[in-house]
N, C-alpha and C. Protein backbone atom coordinates (compact mmCIF):
# COMPACT_ATOMS: atom_id res chain seq x y z
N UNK A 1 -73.21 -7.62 -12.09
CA UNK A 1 -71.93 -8.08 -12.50
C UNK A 1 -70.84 -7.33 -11.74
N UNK A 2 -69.85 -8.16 -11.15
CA UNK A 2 -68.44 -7.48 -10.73
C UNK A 2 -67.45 -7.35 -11.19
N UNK A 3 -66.64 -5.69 -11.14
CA UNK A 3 -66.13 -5.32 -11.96
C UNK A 3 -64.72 -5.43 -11.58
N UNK A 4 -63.55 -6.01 -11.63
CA UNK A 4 -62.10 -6.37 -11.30
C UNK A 4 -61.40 -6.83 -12.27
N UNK A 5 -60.83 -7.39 -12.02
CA UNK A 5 -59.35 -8.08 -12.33
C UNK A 5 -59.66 -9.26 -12.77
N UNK A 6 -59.33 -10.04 -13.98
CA UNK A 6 -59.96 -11.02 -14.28
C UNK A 6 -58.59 -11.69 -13.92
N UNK A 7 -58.51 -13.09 -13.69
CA UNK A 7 -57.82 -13.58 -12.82
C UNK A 7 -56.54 -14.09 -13.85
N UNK A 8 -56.49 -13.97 -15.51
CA UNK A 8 -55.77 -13.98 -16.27
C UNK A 8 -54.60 -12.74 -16.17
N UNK A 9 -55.35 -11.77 -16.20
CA UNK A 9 -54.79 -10.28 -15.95
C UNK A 9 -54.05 -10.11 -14.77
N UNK A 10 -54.32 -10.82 -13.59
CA UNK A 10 -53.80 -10.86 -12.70
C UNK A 10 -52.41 -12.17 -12.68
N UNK A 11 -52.48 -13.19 -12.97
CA UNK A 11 -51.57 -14.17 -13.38
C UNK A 11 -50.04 -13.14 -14.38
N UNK A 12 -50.76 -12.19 -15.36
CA UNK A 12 -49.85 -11.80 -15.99
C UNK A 12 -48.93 -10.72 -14.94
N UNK A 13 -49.44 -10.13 -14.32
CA UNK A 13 -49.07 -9.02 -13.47
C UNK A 13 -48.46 -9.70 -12.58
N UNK A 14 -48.50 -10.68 -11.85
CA UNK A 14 -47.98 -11.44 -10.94
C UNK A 14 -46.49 -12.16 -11.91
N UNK A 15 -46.64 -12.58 -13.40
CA UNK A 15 -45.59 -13.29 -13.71
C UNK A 15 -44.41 -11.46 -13.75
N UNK A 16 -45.05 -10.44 -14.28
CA UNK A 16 -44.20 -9.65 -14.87
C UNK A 16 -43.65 -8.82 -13.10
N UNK A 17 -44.10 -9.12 -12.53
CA UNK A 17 -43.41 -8.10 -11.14
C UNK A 17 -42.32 -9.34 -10.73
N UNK A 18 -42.58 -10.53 -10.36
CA UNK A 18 -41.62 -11.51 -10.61
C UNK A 18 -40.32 -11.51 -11.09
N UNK A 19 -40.27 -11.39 -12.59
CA UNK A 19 -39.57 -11.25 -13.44
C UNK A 19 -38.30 -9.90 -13.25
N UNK A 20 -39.59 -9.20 -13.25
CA UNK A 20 -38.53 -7.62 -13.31
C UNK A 20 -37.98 -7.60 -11.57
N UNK A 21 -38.32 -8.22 -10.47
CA UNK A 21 -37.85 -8.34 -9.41
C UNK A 21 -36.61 -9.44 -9.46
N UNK A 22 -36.59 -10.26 -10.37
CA UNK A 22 -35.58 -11.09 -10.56
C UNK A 22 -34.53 -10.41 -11.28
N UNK A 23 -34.94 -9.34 -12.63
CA UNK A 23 -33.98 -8.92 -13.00
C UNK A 23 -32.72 -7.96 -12.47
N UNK A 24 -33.77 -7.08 -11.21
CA UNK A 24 -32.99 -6.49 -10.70
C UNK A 24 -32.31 -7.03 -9.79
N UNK A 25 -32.59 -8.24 -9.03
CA UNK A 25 -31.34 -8.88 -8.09
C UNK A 25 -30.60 -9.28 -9.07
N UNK A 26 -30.61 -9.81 -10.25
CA UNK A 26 -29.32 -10.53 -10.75
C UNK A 26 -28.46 -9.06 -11.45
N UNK A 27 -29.19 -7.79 -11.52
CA UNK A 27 -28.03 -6.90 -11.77
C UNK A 27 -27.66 -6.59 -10.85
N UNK A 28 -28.13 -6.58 -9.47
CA UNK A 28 -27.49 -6.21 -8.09
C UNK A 28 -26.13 -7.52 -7.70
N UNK A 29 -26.59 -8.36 -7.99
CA UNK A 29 -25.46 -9.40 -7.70
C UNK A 29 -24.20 -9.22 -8.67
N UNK A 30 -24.77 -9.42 -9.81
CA UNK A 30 -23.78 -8.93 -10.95
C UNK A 30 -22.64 -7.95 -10.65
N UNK A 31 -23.17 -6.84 -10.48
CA UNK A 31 -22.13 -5.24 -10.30
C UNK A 31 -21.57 -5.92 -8.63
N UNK A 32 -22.13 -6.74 -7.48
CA UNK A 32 -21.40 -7.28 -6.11
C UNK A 32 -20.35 -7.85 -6.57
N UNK A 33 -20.88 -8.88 -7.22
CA UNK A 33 -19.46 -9.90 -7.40
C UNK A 33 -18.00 -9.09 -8.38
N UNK A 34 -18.81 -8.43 -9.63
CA UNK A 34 -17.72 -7.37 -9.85
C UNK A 34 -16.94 -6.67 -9.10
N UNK A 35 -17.31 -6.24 -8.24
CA UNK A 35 -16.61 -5.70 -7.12
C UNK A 35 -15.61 -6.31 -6.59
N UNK A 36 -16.26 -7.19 -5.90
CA UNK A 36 -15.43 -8.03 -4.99
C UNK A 36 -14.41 -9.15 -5.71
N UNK A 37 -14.25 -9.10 -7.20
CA UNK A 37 -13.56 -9.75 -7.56
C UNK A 37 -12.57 -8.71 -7.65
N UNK A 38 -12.82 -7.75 -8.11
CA UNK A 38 -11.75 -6.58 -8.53
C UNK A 38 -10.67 -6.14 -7.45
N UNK A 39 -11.59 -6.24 -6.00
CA UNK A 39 -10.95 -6.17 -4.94
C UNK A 39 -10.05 -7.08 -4.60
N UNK A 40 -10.52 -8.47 -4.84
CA UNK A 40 -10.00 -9.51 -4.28
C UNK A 40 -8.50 -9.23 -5.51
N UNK A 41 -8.53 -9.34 -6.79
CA UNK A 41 -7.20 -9.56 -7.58
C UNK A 41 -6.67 -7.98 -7.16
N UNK A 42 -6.51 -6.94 -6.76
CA UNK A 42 -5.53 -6.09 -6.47
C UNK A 42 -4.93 -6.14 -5.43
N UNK A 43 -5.84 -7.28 -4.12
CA UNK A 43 -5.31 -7.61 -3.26
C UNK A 43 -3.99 -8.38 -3.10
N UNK A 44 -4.13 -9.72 -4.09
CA UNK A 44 -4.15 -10.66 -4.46
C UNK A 44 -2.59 -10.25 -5.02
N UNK A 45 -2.40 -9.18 -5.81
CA UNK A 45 -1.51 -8.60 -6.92
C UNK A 45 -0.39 -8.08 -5.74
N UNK A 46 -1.15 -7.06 -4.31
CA UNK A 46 -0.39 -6.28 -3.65
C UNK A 46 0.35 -7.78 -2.30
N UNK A 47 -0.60 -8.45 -1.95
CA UNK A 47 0.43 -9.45 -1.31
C UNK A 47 1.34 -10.66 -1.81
N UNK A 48 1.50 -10.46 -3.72
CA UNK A 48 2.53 -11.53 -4.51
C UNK A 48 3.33 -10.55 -4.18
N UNK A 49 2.91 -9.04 -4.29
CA UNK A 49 4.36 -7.97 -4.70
C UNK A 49 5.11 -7.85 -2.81
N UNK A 50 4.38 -8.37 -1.89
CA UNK A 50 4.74 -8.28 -1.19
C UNK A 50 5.79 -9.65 -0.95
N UNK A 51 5.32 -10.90 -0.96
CA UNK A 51 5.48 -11.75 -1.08
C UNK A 51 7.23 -12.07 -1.57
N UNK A 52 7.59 -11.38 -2.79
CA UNK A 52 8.95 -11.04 -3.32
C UNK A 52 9.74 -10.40 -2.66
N UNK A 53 9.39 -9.22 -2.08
CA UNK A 53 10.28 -8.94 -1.11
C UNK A 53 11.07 -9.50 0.04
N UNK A 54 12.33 -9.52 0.64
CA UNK A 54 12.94 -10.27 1.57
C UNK A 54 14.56 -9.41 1.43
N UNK A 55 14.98 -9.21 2.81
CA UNK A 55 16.16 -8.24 3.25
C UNK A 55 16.58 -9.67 3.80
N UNK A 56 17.79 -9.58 4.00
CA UNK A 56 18.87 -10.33 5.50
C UNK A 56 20.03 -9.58 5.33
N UNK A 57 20.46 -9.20 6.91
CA UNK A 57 21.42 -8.76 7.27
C UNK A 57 22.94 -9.57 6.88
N UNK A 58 23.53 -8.98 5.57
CA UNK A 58 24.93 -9.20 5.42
C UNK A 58 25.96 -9.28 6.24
N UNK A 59 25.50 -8.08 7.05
CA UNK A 59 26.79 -7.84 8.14
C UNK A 59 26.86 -6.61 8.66
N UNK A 60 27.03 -6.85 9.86
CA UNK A 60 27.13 -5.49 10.80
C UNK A 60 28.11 -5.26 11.14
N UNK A 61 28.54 -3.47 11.63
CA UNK A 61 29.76 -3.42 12.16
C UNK A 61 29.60 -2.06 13.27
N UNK A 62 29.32 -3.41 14.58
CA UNK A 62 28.62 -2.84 15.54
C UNK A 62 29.48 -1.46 15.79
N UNK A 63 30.83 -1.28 15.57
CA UNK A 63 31.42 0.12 16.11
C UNK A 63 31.41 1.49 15.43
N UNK A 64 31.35 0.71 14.00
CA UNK A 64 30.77 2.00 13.35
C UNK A 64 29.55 2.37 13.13
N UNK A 65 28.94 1.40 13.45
CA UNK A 65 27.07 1.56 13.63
C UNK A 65 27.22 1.45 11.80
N UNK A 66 27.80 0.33 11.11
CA UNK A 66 26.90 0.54 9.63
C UNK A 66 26.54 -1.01 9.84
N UNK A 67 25.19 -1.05 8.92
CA UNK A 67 24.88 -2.15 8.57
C UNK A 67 24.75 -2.14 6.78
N UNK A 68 25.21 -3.99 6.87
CA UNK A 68 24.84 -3.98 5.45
C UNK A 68 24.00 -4.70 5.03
N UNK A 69 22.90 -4.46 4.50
CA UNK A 69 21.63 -5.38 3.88
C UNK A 69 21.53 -5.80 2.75
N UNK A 70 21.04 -7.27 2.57
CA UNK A 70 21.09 -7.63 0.98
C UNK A 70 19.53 -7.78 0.59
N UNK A 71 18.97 -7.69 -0.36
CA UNK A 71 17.67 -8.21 -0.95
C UNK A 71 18.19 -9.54 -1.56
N UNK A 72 17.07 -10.68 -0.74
CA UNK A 72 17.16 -11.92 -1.29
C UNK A 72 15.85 -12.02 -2.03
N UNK A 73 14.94 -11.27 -2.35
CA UNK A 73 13.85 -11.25 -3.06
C UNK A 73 13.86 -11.57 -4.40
N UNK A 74 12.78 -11.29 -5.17
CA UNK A 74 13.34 -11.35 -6.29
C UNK A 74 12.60 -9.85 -7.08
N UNK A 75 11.72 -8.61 -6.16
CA UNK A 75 11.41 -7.46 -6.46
C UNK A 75 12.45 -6.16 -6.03
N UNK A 76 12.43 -5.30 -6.60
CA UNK A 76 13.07 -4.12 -5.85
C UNK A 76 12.90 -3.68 -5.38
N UNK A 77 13.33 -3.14 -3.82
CA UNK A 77 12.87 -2.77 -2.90
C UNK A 77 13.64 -1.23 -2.62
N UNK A 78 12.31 -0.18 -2.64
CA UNK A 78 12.73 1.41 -2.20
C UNK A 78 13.18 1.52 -0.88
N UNK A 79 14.31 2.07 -0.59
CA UNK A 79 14.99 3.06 1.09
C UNK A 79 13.21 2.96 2.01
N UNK A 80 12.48 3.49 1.28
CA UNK A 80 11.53 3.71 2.03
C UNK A 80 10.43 2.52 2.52
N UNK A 81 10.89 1.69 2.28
CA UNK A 81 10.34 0.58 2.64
C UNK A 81 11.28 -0.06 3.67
N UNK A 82 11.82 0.04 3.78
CA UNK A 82 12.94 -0.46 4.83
C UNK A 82 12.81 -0.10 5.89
N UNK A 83 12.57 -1.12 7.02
CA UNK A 83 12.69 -0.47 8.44
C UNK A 83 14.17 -1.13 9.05
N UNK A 84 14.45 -0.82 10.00
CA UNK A 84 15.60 -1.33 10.78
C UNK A 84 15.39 -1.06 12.26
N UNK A 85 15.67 -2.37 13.01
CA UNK A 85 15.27 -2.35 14.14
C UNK A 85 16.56 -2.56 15.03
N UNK A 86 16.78 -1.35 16.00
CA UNK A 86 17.91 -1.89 16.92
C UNK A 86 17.32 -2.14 18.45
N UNK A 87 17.15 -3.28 18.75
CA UNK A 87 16.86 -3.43 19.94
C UNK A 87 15.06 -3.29 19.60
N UNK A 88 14.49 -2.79 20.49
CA UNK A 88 12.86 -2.91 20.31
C UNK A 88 12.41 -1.12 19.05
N UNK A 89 13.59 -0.54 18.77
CA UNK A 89 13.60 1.01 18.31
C UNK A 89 13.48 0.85 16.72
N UNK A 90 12.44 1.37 16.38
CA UNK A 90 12.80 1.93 14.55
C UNK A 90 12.65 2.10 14.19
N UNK A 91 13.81 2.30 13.17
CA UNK A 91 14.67 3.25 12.06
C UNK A 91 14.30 3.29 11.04
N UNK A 92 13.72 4.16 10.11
CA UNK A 92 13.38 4.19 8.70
C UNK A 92 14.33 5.19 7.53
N UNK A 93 13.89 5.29 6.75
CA UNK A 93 14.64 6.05 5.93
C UNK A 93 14.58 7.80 6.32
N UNK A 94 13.00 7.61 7.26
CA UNK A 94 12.46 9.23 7.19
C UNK A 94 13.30 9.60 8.45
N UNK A 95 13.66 8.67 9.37
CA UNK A 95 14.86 8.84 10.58
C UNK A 95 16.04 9.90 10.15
N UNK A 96 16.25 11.41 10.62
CA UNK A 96 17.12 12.07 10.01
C UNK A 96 18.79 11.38 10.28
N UNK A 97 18.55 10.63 11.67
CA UNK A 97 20.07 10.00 11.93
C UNK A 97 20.66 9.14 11.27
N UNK A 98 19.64 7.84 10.22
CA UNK A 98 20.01 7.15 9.38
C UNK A 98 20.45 7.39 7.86
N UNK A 99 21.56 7.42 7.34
CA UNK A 99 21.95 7.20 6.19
C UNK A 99 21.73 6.09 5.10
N UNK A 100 20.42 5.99 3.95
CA UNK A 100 20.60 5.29 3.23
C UNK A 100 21.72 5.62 2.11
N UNK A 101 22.54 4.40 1.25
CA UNK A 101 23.75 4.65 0.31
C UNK A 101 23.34 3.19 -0.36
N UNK A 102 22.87 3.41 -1.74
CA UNK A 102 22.49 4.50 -2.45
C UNK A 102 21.27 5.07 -1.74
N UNK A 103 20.61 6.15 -2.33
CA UNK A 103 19.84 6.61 -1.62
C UNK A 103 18.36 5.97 -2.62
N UNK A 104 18.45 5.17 -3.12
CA UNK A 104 17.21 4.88 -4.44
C UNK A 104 16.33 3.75 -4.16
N UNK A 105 16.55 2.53 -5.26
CA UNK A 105 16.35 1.89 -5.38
C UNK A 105 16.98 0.69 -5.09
N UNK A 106 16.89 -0.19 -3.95
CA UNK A 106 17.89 -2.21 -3.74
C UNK A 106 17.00 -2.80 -4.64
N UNK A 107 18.21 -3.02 -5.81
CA UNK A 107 17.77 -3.85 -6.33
C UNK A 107 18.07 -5.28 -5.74
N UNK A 108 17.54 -6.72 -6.75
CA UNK A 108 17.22 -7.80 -6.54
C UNK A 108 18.88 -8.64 -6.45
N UNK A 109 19.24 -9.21 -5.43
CA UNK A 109 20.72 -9.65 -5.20
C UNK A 109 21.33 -8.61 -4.54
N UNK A 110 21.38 -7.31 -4.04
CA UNK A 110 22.31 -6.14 -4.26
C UNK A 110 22.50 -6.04 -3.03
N UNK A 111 23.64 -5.01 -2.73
CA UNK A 111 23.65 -4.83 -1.20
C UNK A 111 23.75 -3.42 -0.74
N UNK A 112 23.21 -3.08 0.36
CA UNK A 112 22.56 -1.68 0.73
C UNK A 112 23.29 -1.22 1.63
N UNK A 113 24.28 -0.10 1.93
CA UNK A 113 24.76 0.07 3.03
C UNK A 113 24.05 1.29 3.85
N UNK A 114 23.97 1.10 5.21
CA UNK A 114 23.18 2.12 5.97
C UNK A 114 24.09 2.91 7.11
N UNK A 115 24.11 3.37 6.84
CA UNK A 115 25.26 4.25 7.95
C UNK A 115 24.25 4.98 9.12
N UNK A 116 24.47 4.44 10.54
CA UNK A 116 23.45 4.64 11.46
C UNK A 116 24.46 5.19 12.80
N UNK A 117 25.38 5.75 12.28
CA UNK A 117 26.69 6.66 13.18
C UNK A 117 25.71 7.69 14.37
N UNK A 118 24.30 8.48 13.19
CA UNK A 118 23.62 9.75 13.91
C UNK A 118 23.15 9.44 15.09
N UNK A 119 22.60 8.03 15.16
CA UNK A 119 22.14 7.39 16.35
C UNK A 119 22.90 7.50 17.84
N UNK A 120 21.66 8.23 18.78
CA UNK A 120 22.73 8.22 19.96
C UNK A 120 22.39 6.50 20.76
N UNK A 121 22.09 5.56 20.29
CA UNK A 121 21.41 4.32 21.00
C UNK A 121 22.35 3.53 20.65
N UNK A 122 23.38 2.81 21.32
CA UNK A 122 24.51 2.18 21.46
C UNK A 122 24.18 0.60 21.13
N UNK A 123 25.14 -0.16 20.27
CA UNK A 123 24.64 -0.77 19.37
C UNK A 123 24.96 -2.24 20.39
N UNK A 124 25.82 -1.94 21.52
CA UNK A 124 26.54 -3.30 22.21
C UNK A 124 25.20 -3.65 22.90
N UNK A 125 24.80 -5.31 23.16
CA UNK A 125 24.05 -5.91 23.51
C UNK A 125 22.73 -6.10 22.53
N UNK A 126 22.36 -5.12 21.58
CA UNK A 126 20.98 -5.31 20.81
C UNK A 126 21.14 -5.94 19.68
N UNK A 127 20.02 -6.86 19.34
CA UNK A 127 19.89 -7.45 18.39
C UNK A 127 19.54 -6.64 17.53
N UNK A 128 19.75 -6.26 15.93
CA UNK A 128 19.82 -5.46 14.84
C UNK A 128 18.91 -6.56 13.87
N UNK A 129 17.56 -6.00 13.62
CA UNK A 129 16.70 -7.05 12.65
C UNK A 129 15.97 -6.02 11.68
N UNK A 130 15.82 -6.46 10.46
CA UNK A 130 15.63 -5.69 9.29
C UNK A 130 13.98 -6.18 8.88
N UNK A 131 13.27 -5.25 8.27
CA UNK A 131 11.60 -5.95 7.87
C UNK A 131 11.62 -4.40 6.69
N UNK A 132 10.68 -5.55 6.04
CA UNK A 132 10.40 -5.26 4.38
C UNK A 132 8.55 -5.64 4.65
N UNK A 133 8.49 -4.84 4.02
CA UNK A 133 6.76 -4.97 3.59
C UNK A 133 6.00 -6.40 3.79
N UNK A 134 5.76 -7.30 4.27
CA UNK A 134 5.11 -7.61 5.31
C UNK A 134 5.27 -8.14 6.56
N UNK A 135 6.91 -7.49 6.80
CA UNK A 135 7.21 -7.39 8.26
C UNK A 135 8.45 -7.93 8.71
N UNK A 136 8.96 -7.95 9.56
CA UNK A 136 10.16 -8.41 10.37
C UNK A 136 10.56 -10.06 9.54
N UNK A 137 11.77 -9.46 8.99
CA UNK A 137 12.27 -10.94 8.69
C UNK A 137 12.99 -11.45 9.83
N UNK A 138 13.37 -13.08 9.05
CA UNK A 138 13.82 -13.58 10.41
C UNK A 138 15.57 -13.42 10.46
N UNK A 139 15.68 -12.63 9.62
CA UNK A 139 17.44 -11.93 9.60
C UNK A 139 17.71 -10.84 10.81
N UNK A 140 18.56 -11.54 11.79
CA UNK A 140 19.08 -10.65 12.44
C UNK A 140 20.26 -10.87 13.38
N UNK A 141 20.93 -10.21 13.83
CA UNK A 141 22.25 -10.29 14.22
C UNK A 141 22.71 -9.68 15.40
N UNK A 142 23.05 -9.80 16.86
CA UNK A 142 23.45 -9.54 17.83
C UNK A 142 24.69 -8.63 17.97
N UNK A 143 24.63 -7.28 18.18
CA UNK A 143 26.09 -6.94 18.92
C UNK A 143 26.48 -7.41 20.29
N UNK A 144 27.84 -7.50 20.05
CA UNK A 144 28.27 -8.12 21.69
C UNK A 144 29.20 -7.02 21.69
């Protein structure tokens, strides 16, 4: 007589490695897609908040080097988010030559004045264009 695996015993062993091999891909997929959903909505959250944001240039006054910026957004936008571009060059808040006024928070409608006097880069001939968090708007304005 031969002594093994009776082919019942084996059917069961074959259903239960199956099984527990199934269970662990569907907790491996499970905790993936968790992920990647979690990722996807903070993404999702950081380009609406981007999305709100929007500067255009009010008005410049190429001799005193100030500009004035409005938020047409409908979020508030920090000094430090603000770039300013004169010509291909720029200017941020961390720029020691630029003056933000107020120094805080633009709020939503408001208008921002920047006093850019420290600058030795002469304002006649360059176009002056403003960008907010996801980049160069299409606000901008020529000194002549």
């Amino acid at each position: 007589m031969k002594k093994g695996i009776t082919p019942v015993i084996a059917m069961i062993l074959l259903i239960l490695i199956v099984v527990a091999l199934g269970g662990i891909f569907a907790a491996w997929t499970t905790r993936t897609w968790q992920t990647v959903q979690e990722s996807g909505s903070e993404q999702i959250e950081h380009i609406s908040g981007e999305m709100q944001k929007s500067l255009t240039i009010d008005n410049v006054n190429c001799d005193s080097k100030i500009i004035y910026i409005k938020n047409t957004g409908t979020a508030n936008i920090t000094v430090d988010e603000i770039g300013i571009y004169v010509g291909d060059v720029l200017y941020t808040n961390e720029t020691s030559e630029v003056v933000f006024d107020p120094n805080d928070i633009l709020q939503s409608n408001k208008i921002l004045t920047v006093n850019m006097t420290g600058i030795s880069e002469d304002f006649d001939g360059k176009k002056i264009k403003v960008s907010v968090g996801a980049g160069i708007q299409d606000s901008s304005n020529k000194c002549e």
